[in-house]
Every structure is written in structure tokens, then in C-alpha cells.
C-alpha atoms as a PDB file:
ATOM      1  CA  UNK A   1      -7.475 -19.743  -0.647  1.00  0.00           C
ATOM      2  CA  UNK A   2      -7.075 -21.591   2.589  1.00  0.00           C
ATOM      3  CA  UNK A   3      -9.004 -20.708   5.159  1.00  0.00           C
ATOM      4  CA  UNK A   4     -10.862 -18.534   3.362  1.00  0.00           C
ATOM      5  CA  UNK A   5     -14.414 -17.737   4.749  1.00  0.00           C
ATOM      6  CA  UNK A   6     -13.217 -18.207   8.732  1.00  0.00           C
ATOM      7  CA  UNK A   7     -13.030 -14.569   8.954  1.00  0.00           C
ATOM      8  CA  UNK A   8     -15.834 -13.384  11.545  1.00  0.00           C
ATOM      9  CA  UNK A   9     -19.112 -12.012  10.918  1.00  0.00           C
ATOM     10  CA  UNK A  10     -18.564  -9.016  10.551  1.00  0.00           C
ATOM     11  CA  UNK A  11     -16.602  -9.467   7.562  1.00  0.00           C
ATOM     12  CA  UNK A  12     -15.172  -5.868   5.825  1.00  0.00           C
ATOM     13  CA  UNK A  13     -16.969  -3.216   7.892  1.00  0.00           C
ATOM     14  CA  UNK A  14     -16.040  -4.839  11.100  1.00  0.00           C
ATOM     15  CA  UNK A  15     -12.515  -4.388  10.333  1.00  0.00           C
ATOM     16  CA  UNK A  16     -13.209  -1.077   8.908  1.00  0.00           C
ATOM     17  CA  UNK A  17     -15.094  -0.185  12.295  1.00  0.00           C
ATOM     18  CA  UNK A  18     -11.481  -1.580  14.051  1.00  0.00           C
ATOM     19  CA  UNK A  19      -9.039   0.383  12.708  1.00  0.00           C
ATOM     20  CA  UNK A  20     -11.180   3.656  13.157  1.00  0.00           C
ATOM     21  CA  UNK A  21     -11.173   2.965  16.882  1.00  0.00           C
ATOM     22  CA  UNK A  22      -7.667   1.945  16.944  1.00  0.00           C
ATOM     23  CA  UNK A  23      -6.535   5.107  15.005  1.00  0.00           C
ATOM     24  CA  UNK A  24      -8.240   7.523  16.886  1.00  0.00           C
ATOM     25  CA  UNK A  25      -4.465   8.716  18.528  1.00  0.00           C
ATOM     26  CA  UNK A  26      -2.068   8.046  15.440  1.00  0.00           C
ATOM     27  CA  UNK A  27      -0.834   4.650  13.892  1.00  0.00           C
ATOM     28  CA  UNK A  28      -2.215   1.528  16.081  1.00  0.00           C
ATOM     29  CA  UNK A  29       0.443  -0.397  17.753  1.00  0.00           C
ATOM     30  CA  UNK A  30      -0.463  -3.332  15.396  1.00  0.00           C
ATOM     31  CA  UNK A  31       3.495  -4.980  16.321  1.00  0.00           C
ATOM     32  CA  UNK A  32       2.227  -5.406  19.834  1.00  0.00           C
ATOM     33  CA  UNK A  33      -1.196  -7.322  18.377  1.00  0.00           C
ATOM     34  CA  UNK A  34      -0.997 -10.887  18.201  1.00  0.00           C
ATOM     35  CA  UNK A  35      -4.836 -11.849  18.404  1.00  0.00           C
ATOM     36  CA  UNK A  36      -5.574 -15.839  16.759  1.00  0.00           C
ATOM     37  CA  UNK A  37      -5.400 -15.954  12.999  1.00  0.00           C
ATOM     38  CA  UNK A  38      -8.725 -16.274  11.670  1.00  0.00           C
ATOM     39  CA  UNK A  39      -8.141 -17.041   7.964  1.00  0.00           C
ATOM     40  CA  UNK A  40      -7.263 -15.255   4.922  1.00  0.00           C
ATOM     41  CA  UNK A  41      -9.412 -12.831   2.804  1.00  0.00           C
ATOM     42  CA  UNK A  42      -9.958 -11.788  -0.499  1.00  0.00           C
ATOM     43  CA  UNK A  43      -8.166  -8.934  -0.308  1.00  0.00           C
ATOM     44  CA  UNK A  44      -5.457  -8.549  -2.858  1.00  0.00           C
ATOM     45  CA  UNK A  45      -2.768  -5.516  -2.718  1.00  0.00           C
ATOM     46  CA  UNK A  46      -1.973  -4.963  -6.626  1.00  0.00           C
ATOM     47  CA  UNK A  47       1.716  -4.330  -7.872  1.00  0.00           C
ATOM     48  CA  UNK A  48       0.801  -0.926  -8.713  1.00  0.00           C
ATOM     49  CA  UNK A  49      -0.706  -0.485  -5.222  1.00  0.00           C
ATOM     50  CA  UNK A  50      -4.346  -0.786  -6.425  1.00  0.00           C
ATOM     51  CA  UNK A  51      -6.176  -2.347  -3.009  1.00  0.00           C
ATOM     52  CA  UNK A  52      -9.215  -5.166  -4.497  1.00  0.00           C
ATOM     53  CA  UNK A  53     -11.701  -6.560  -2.498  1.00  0.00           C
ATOM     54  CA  UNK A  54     -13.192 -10.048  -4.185  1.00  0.00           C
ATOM     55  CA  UNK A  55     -11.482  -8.949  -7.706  1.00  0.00           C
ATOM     56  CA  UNK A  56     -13.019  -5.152  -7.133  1.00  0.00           C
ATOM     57  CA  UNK A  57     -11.057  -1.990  -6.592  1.00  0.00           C
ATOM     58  CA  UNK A  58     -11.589  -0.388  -3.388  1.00  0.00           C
ATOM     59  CA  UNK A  59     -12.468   3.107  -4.966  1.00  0.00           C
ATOM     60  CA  UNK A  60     -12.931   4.569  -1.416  1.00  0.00           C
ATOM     61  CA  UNK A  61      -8.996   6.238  -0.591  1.00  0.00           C
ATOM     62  CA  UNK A  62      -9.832   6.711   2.955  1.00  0.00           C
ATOM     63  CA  UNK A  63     -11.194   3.055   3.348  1.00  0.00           C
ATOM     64  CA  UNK A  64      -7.698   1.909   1.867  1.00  0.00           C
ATOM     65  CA  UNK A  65      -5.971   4.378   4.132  1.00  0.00           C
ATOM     66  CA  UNK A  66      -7.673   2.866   7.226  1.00  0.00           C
ATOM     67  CA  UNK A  67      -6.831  -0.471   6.252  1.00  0.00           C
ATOM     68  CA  UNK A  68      -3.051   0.490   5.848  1.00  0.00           C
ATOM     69  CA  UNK A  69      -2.551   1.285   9.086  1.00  0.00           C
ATOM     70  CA  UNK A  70      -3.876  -1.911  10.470  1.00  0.00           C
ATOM     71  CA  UNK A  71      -1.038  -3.797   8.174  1.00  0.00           C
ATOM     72  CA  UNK A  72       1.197  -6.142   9.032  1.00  0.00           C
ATOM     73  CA  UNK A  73       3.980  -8.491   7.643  1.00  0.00           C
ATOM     74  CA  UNK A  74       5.261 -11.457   9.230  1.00  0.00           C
ATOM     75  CA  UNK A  75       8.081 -13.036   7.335  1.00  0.00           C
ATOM     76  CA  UNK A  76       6.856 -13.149   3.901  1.00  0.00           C
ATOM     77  CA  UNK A  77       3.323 -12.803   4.551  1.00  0.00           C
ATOM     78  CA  UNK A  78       0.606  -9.870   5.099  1.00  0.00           C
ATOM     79  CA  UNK A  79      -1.954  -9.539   7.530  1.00  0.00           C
ATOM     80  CA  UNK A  80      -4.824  -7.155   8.846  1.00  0.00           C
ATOM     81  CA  UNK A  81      -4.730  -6.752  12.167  1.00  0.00           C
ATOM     82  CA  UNK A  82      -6.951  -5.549  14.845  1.00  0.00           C
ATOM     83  CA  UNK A  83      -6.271  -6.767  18.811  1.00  0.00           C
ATOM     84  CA  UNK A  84      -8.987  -9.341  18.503  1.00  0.00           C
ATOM     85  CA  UNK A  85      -8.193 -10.793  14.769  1.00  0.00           C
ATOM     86  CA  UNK A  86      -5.858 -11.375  12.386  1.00  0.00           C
ATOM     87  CA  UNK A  87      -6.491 -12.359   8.423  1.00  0.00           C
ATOM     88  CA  UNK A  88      -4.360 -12.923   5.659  1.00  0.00           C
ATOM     89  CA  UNK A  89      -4.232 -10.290   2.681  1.00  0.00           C
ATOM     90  CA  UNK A  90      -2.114 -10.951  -0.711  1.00  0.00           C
ATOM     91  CA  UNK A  91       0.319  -8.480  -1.568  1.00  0.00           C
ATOM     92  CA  UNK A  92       1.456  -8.843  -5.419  1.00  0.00           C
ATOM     93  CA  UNK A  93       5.113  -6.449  -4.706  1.00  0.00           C
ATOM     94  CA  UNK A  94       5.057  -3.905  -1.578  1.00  0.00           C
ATOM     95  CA  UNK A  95       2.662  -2.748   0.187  1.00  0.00           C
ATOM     96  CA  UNK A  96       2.858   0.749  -0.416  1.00  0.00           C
ATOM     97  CA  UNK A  97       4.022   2.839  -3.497  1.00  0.00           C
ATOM     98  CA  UNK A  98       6.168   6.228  -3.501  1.00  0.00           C
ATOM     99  CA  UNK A  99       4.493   8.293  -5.577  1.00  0.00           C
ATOM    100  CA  UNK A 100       6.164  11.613  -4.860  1.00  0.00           C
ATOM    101  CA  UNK A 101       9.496  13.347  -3.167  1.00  0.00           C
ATOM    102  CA  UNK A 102      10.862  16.077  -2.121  1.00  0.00           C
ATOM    103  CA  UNK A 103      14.138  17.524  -1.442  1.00  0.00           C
ATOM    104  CA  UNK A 104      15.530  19.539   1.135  1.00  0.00           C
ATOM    105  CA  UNK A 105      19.527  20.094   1.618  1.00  0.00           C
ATOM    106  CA  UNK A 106      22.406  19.774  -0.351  1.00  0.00           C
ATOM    107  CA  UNK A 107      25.532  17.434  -0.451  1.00  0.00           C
ATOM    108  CA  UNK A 108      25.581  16.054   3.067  1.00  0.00           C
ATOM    109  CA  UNK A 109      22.946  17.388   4.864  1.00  0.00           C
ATOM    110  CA  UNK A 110      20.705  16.547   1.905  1.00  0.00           C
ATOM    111  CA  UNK A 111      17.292  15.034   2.963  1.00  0.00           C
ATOM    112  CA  UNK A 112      15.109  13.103   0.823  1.00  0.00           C
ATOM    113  CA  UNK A 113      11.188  12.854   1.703  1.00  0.00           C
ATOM    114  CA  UNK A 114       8.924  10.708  -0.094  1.00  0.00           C
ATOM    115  CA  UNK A 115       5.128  10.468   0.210  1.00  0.00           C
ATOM    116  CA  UNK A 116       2.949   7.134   0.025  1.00  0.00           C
ATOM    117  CA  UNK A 117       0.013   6.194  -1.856  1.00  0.00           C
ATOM    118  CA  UNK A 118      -1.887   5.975   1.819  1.00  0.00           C
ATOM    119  CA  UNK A 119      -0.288  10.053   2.135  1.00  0.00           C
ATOM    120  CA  UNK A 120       1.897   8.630   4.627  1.00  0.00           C
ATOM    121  CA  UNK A 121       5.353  11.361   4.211  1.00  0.00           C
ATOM    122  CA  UNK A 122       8.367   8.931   5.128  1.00  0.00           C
ATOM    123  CA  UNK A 123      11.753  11.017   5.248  1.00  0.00           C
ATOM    124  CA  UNK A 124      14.565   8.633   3.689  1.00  0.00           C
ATOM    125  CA  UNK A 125      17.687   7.679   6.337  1.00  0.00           C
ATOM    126  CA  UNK A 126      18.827   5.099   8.385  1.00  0.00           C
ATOM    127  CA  UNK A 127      15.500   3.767   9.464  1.00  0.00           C
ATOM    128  CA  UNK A 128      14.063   4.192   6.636  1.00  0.00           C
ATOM    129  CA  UNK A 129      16.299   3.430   3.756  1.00  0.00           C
ATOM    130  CA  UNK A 130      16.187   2.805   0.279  1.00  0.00           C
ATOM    131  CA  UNK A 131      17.028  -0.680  -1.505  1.00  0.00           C
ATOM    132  CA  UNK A 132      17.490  -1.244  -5.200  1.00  0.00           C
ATOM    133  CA  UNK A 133      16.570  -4.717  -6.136  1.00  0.00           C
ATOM    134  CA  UNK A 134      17.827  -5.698  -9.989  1.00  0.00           C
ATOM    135  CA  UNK A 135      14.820  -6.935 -11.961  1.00  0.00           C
ATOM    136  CA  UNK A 136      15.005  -9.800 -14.480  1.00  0.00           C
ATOM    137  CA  UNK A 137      15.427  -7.084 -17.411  1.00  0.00           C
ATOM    138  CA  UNK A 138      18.579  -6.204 -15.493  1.00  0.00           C
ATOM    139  CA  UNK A 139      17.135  -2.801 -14.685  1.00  0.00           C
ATOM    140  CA  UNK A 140      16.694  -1.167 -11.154  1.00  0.00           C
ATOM    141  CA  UNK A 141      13.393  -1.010  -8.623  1.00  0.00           C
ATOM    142  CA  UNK A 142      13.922   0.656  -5.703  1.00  0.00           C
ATOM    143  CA  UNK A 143      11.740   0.251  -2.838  1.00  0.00           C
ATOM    144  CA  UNK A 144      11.783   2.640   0.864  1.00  0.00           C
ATOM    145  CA  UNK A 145      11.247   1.499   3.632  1.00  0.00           C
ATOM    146  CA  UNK A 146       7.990   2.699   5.409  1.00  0.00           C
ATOM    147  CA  UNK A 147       7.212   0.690   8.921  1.00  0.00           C
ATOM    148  CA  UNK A 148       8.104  -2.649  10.622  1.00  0.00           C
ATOM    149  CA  UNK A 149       9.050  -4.416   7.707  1.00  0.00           C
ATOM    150  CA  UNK A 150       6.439  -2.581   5.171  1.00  0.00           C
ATOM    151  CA  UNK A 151       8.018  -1.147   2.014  1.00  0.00           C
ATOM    152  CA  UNK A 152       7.033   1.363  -0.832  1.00  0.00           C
ATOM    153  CA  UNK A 153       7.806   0.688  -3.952  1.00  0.00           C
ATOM    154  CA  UNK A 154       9.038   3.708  -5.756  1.00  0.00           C
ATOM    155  CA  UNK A 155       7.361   4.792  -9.219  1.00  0.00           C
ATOM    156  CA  UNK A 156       9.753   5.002 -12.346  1.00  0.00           C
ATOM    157  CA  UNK A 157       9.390   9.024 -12.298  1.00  0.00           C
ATOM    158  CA  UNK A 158      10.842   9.020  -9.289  1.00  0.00           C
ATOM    159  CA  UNK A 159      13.302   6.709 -10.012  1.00  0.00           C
ATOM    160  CA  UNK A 160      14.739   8.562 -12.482  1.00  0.00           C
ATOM    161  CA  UNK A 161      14.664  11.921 -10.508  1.00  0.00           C
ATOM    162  CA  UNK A 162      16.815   9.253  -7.797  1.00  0.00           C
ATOM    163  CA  UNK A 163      19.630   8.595 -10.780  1.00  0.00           C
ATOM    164  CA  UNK A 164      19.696  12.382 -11.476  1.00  0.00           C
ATOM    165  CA  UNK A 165      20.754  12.868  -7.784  1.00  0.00           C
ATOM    166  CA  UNK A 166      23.068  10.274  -7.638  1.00  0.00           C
ATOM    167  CA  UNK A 167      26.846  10.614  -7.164  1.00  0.00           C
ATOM    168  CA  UNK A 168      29.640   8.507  -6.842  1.00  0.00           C
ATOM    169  CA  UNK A 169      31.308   7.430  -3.857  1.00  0.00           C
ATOM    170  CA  UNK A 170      33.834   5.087  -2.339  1.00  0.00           C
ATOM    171  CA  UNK A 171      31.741   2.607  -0.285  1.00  0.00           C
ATOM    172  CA  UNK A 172      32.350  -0.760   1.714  1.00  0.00           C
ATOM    173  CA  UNK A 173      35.837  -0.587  -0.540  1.00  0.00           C
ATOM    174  CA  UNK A 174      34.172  -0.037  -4.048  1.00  0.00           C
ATOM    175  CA  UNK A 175      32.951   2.817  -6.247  1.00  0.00           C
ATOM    176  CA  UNK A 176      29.671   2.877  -6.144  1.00  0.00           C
ATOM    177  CA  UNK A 177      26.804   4.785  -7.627  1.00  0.00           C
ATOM    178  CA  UNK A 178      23.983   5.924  -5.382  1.00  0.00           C
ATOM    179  CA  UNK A 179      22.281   8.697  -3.617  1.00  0.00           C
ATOM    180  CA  UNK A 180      22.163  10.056  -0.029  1.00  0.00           C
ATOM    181  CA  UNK A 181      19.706  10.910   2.179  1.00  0.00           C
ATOM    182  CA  UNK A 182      19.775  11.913   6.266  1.00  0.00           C
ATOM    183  CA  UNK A 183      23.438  11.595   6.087  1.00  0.00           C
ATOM    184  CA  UNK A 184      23.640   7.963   4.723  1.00  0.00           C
ATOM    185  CA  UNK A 185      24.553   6.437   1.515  1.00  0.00           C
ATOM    186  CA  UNK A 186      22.396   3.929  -0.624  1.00  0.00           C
ATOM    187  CA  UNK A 187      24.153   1.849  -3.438  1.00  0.00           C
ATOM    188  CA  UNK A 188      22.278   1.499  -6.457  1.00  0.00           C
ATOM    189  CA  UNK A 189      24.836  -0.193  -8.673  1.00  0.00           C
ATOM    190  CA  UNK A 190      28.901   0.035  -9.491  1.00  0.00           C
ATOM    191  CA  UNK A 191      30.122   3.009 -10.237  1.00  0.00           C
ATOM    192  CA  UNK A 192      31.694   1.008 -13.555  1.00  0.00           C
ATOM    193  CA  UNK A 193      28.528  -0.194 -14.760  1.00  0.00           C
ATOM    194  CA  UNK A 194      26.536   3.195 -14.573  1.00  0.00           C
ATOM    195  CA  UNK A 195      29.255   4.724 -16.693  1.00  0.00           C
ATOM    196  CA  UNK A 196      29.049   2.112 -19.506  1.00  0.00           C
ATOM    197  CA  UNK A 197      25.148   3.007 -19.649  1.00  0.00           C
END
């Protein structure tokens, strides 16, 4: 990996040691952080949302909970980010999976929340909305928005308590099929092809 091994001293715990200081009052402001790049990692964020370090699971869920607030994306890649470094992380799909939701609401005032992997709770709307991206098998994977450009993938349970929600609904001059959340309206396919499922 290029650059690999530029990465200071300090190495794992020093970022570790980083992001405690730097989460002491909530989220760090990691968008405002633009310290010098000092190479990648081997740090790998699985599809599944497993976080490895050099091919090993990190089995500690408050190390990978520290780390996730120290994330960044930039374009198409991820970083860790503290105010005095910056390295380069793989991320195999999102960062982040939805693993559970809840519902509060009905029709339009209905309110979707999901929670994270990392136990971050994300309530769905315009901020934070949901996109379904077609898969090569044709199905659906829809992913939620979390933070600055960091998404959640959303498990297959899920998905399929998403499709029982789902209505129909004239939108941007089509039928569509899709599901709504803090008063907006997210497509997941034509109204036409859900009905000849």
C-alpha cells in the first residue's frame, strides 16, 4: 500500500489516545482538520462493517467506536483524522452499517430512526436520507446517510421491514415506490416494476 509505514510513531494507540481527547465534548470537528497526510494504514473497514487492523478484527467495540468518530471521506477515499495527522484507511462498501430502526408516526408525520454499528441513532430526512443503489443481481441496497459524506449501509432485515413500509406515490412526474421519513420521500424503484415482483 503506498505510503504505508509513514504513519508516526505512535502508530494505533496514538491515534486511539487522539480521538479520546478530541471526543471529550461530542463528535470532533474532524471537517475543519486538514493536518499533512502521513500515509495510509492497514486498517481495512469490511463490507459487513467488521473494522481489521493488519488482517485482525478489532474485537474491542469501543476502540472501533473511537475510531469512527475521527472518520473522514474525501472524494472517494477514507481517512483518520486527528488535527495533527491524517492516514488513509480502506473501506470495502460504507463506512457504517444500519443494523436496527425504529418507527415513530404515521403517514406524513412518520419518522424513521435507524441506529449504527458505532450506536450512533441517525433519524432518516432531508439531511440524512436514504439511497437505493441497484446491485449487479438487479436487487436493491440501500444505504443512509450518517455525517459529511459517511454512509450506513442498511442490513437486509431491515431492508425488508423498508419494502413493508413502502407506498406508492407520484414523484418528479412518475409512480414510484418508496418510503417516507421526516416528511420526505425516497424512491426505491417504479411503481411498475415492484408490482410485477
Amino acid at each position: 500500500m503506498a505510503n504505508q509505514g509513514q504513519v508516526s510513531s505512535q502508530g494505533l494507540d496514538g491515534l486511539a489516545t487522539a480521538a479520546r481527547t478530541a471526543a471529550k465534548k461530542g463528535l470532533p470537528p474532524v471537517h475543519l482538520w486538514n493536518p499533512d497526510f502521513c500515509g495510509d494504514i492497514d486498517m481495512r473497514i469490511a463490507s459487513d462493517g467488521t473494522w481489521f487492523y493488519l488482517g485482525t478484527p478489532i474485537g474491542r467495540p469501543a476502540l472501533v467506536r473511537l475510531f469512527s468518530t475521527i472518520l473522514k471521506r474525501e472524494g472517494d477515499k477514507h481517512f483518520l483524522v486527528t488535527p495533527v495527522e491524517k492516514v488513509g484507511i480502506r473501506v470495502d462498501d460504507a463506512p457504517f452499517m444500519a443494523v436496527e430502526m425504529q418507527k415513530d408516526g404515521e403517514g406524513d408525520s412518520q419518522r424513521l430512526h435507524f441506529r449504527t454499528n458505532v450506536d450512533d441513532w441517525v433519524e432518516c430526512d432531508a439531511e440524512h436520507e436514504l439511497r437505493f443503489k441497484q446491485g449487479k443481481d438487479g436487487g436493491l441496497t440501500p444505504y443512509l446517510h450518517v455525517r459529511r459524506d459517511l454512509w450506513a449501509k442498511v442490513t437486509r432485515p431491515i431492508y425488508y421491514d423498508l419494502v413493508e413500509l413502502g407506498e406508492e406515490r407520484h414523484y418528479n412526474g412518475q409512480e414510484m415506490f418508496g418510503v417516507s421519513s421526516g416528511g420526505v420521500f425516497f424512491p426505491m424503484a417504479g411503481a411498475e416494476q415492484v408490482r410485477e415482483i
